[in-house]
C-alpha atoms as a PDB file:
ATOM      1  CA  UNK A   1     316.229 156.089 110.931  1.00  0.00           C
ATOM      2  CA  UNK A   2     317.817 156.226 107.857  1.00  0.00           C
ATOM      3  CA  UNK A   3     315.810 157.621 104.178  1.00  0.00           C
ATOM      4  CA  UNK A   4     312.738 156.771 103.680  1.00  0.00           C
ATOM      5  CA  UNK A   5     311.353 154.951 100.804  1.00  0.00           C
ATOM      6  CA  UNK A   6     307.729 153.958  99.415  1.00  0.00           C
ATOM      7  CA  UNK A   7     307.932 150.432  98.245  1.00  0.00           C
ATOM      8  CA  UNK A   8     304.872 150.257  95.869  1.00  0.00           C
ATOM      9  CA  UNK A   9     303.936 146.631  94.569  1.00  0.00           C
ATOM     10  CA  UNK A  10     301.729 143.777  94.431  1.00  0.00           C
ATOM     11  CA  UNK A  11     302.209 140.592  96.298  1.00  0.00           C
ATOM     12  CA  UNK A  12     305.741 140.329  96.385  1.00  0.00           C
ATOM     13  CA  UNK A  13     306.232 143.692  97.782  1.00  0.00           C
ATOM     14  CA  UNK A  14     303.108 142.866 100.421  1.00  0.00           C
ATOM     15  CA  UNK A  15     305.648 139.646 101.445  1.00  0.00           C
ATOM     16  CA  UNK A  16     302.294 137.489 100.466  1.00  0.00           C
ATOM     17  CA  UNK A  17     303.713 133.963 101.884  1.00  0.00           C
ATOM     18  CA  UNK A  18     302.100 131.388  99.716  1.00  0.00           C
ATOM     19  CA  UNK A  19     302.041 128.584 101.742  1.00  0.00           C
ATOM     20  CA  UNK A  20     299.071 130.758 103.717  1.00  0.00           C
ATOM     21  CA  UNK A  21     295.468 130.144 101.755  1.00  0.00           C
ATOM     22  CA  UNK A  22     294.293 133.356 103.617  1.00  0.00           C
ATOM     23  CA  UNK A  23     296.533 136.149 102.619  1.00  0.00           C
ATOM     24  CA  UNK A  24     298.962 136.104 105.222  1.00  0.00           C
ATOM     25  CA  UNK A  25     302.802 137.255 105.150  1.00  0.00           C
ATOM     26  CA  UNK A  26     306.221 136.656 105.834  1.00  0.00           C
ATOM     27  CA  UNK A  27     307.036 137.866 109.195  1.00  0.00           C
ATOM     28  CA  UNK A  28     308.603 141.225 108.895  1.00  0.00           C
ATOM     29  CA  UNK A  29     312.216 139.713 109.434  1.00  0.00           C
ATOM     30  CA  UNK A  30     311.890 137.803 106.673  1.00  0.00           C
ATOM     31  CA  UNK A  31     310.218 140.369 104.026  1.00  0.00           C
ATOM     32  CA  UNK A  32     312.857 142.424 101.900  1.00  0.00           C
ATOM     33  CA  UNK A  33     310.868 145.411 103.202  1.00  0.00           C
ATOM     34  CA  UNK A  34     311.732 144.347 106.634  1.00  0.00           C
ATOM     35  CA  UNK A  35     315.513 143.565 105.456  1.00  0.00           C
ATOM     36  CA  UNK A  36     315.472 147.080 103.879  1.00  0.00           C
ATOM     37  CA  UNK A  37     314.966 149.055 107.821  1.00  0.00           C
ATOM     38  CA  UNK A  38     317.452 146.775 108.917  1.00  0.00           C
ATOM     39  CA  UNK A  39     320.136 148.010 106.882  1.00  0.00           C
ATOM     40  CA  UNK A  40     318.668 151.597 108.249  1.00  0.00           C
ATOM     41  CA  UNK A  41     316.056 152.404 105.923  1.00  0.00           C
ATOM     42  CA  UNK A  42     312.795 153.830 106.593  1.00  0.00           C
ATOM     43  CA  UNK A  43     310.276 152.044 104.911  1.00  0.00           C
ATOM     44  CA  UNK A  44     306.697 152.361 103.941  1.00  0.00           C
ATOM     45  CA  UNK A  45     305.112 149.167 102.383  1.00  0.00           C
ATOM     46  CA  UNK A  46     302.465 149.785  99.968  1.00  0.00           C
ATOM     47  CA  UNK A  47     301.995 146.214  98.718  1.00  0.00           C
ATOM     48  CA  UNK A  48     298.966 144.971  97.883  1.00  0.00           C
ATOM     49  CA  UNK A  49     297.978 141.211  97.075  1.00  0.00           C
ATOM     50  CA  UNK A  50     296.584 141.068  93.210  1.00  0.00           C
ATOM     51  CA  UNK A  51     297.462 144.611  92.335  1.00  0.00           C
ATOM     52  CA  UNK A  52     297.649 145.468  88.698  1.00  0.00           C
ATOM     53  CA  UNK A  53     299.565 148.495  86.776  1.00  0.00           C
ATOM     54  CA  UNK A  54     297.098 151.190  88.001  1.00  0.00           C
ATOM     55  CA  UNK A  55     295.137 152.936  85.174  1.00  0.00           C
ATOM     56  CA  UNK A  56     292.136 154.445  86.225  1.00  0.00           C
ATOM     57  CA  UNK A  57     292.560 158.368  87.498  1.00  0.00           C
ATOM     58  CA  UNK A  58     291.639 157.905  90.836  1.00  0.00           C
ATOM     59  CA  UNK A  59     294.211 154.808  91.386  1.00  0.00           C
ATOM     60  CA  UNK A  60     296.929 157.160  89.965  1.00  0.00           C
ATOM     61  CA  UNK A  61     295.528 160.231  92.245  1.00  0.00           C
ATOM     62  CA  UNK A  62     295.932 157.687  95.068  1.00  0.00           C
ATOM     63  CA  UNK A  63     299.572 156.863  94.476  1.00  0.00           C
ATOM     64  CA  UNK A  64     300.496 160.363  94.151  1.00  0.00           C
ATOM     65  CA  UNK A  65     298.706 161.110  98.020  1.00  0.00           C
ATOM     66  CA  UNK A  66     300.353 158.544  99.336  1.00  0.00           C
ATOM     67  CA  UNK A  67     303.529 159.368  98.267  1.00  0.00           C
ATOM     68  CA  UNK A  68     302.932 163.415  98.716  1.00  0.00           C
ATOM     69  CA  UNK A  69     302.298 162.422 102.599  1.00  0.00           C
ATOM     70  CA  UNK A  70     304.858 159.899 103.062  1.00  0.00           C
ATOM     71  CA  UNK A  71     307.484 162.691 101.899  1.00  0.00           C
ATOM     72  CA  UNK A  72     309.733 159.729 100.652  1.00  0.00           C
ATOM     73  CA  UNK A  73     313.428 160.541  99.182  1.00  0.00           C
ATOM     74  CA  UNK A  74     312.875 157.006  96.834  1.00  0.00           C
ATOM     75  CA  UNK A  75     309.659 156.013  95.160  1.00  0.00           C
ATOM     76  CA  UNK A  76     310.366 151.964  93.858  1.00  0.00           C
ATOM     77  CA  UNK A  77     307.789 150.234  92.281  1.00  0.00           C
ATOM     78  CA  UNK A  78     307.225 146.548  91.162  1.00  0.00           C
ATOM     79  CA  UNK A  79     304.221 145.825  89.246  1.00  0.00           C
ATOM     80  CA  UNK A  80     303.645 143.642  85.790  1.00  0.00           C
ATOM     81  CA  UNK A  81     303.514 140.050  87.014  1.00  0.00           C
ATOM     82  CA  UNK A  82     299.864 140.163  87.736  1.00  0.00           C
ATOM     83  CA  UNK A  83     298.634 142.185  84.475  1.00  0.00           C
ATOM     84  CA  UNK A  84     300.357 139.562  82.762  1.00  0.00           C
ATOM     85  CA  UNK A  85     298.476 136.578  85.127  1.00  0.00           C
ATOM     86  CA  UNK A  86     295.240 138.354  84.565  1.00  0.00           C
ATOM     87  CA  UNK A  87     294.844 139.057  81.202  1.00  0.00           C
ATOM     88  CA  UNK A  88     296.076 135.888  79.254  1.00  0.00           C
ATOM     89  CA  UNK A  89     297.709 136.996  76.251  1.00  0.00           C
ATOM     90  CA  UNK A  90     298.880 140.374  77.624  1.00  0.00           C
ATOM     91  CA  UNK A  91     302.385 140.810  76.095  1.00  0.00           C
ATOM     92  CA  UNK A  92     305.262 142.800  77.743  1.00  0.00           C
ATOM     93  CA  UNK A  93     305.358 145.856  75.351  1.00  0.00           C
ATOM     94  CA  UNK A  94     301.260 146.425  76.947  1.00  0.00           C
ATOM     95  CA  UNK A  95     302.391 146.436  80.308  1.00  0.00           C
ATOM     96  CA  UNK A  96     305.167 148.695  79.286  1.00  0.00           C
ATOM     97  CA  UNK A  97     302.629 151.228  77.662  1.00  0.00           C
ATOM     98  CA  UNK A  98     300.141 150.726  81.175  1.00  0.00           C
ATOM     99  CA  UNK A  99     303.403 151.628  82.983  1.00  0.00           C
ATOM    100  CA  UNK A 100     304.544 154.717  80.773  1.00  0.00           C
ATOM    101  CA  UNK A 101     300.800 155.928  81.168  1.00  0.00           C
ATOM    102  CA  UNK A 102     301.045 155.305  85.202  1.00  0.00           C
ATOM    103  CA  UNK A 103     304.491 157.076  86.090  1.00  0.00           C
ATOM    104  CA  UNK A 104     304.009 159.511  83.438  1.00  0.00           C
ATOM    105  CA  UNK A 105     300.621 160.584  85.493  1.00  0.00           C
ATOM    106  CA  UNK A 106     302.554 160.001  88.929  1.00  0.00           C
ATOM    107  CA  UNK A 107     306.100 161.791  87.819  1.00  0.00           C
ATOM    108  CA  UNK A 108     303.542 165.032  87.139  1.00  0.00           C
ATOM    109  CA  UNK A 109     302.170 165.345  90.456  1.00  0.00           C
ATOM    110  CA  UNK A 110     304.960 164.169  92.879  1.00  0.00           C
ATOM    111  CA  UNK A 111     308.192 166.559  94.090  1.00  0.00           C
ATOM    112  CA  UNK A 112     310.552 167.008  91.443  1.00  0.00           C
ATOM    113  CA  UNK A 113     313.337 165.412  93.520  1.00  0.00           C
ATOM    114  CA  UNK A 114     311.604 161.868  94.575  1.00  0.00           C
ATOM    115  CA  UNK A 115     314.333 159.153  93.255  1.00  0.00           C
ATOM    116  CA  UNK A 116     311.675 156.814  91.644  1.00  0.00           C
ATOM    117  CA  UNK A 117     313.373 153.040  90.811  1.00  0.00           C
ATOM    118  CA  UNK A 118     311.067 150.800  88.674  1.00  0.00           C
ATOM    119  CA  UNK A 119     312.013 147.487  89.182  1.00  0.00           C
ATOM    120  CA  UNK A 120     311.346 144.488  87.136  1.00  0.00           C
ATOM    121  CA  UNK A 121     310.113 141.627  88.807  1.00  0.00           C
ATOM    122  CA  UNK A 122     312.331 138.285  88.712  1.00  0.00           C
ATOM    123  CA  UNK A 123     310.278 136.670  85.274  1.00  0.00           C
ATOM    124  CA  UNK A 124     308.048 133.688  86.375  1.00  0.00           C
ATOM    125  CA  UNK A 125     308.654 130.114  86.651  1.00  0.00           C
ATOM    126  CA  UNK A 126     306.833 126.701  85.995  1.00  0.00           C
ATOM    127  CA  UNK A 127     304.584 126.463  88.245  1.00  0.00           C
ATOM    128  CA  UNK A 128     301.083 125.989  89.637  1.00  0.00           C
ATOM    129  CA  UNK A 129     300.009 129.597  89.066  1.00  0.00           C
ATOM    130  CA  UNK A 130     302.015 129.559  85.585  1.00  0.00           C
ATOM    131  CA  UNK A 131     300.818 126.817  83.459  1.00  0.00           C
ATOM    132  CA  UNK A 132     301.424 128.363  80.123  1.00  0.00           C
ATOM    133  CA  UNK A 133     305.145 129.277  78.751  1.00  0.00           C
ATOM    134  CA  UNK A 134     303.586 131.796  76.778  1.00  0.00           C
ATOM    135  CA  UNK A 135     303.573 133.954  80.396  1.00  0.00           C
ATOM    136  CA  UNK A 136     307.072 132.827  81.653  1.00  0.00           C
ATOM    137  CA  UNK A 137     307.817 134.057  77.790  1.00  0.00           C
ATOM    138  CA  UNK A 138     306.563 137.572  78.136  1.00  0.00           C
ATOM    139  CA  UNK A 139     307.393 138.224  81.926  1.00  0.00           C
ATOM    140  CA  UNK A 140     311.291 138.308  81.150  1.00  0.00           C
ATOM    141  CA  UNK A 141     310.659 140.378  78.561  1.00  0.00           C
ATOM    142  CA  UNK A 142     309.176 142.856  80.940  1.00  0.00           C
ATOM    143  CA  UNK A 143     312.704 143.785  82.074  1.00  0.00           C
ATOM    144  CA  UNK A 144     313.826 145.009  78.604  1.00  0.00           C
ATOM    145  CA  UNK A 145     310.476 147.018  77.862  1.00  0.00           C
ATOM    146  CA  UNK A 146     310.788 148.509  81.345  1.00  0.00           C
ATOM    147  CA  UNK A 147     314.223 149.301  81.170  1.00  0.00           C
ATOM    148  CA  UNK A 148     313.810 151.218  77.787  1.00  0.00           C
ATOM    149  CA  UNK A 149     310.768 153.205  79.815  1.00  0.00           C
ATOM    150  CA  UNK A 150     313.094 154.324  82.506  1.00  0.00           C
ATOM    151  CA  UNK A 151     315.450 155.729  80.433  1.00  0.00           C
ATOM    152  CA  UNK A 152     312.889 157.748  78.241  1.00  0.00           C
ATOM    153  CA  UNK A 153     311.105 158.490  81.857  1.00  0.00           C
ATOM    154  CA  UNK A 154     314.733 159.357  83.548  1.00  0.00           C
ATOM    155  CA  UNK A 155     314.126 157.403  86.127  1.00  0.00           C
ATOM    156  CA  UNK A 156     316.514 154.651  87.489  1.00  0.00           C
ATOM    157  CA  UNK A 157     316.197 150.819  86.919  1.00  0.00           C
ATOM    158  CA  UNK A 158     316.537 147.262  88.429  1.00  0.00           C
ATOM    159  CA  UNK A 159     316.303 144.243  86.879  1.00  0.00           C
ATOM    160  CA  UNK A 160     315.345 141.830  89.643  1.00  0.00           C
ATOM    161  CA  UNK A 161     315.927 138.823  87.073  1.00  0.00           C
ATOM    162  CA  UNK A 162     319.397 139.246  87.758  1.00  0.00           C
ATOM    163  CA  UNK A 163     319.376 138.476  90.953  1.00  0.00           C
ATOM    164  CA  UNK A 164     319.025 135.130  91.844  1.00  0.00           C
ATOM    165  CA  UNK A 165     315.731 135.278  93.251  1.00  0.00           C
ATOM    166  CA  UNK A 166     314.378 132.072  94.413  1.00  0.00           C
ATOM    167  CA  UNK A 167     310.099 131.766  93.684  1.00  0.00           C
ATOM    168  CA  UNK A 168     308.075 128.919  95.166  1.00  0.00           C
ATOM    169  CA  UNK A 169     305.968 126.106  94.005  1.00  0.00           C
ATOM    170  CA  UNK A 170     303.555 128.761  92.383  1.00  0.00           C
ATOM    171  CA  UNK A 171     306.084 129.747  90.279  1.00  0.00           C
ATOM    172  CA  UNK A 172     304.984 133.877  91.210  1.00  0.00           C
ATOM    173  CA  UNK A 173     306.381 134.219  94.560  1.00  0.00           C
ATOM    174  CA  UNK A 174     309.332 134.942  96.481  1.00  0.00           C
ATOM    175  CA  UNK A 175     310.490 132.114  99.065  1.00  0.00           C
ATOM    176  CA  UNK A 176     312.672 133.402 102.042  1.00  0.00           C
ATOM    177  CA  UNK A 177     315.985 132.691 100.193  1.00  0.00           C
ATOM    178  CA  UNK A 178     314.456 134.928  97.408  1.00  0.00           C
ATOM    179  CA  UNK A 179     313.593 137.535 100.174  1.00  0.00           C
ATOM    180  CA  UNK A 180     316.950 137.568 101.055  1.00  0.00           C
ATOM    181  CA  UNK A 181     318.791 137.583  97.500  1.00  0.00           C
ATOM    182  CA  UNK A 182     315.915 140.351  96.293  1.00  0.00           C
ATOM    183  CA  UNK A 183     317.362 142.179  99.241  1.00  0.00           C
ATOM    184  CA  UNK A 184     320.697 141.534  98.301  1.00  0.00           C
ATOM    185  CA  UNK A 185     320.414 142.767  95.115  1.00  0.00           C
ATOM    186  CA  UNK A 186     317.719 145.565  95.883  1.00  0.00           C
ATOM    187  CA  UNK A 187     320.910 147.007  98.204  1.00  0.00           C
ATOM    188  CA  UNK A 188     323.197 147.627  95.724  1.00  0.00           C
ATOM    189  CA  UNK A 189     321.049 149.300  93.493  1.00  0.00           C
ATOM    190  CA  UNK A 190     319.770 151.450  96.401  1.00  0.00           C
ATOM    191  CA  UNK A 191     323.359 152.677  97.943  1.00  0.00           C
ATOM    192  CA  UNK A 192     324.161 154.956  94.959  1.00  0.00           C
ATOM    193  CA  UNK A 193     321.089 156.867  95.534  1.00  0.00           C
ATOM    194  CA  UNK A 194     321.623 158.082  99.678  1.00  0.00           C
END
């Protein structure tokens, strides 16, 4: 196997396949995670359906296990989208300062030479989880608030929004093309940094 790295996310990282009502997933094949160990990385998905920015101790303490055991050589992480579908009203520049707080807390207590990538997610669309263009509004600014983070953090940066990503009728998730052109995209940024 090639490096390893801990893909920490919500949904989209997951490979949540919303044409399932009960959860389920892209096969593997089809998940950029999965795309990732077939262009020889090891990869440990720590997706989760619904998650948030983390900002309680314990979710931070949690993190920083899971990436202390994994040993990774890159840390990327992909949250925002559902602080922003959660909270109505929730600009960008918040979920920049719940980000700061959570890497900040993160960067302290994981090795000093973990590559960590924060990645904005592609900004929303129209659709039937995004009724309001207030949302679709603040998640592409997301990329410019994060991006400003990373560089006071010194941490690399992608902006997924540049990639072409394809979302589905919900207007949140990726479909398979956008699995692949996330993957695409997600590769370039990644070969620098072996």
């Amino acid at each position: 196997m090639g490096q390893g790295i801990l893909c920490y996310g919500d949904s989209n990282t997951y490979g949540y396949d919303p044409r399932s009502y009960l959860g389920g997933r892209y096969p593997k094949d089809v998940r950029w995670t999965g795309k990732l160990e077939t262009a020889g990385w090891e990869i440990i998905n720590q997706g989760e359906n619904g998650r948030s920015i983390p900002r309680l101790d314990s979710e931070i303490e949690a993190v920083a296990r899971a990436v202390q055991e994994a040993k990774p050589e890159v840390l990327t992480v992909m949250l925002g989208s559902n602080d922003l579908l959660q909270r109505p009203g929730l600009t960008a520049e918040v979920c920049g300062q719940r980000m700061e707080r959570f890497l900040s807390a993160l960067l302290a207590e994981v090795p000093a030479g973990l590559k960590v990538l924060l990645i904005a997610p592609p900004p929303m669309e129209p659709g039937v989880w995004v009724p309001d263009p207030a949302l679709i509004w603040e998640s592409h600014r997301l990329a410019d608030c994060y991006e400003t983070l990373a560089k006071r953090l010194g941490i690399f940066f992608a902006d997924a929004g540049k990639w072409d990503v394809e979302l589905t009728f919900d207007g949140v998730h990726f479909s398979e093309a956008g699995q692949r052109a996330f993957t695409v995209g997600l590769l370039e940024i990644l070969r620098p940094l072996r």
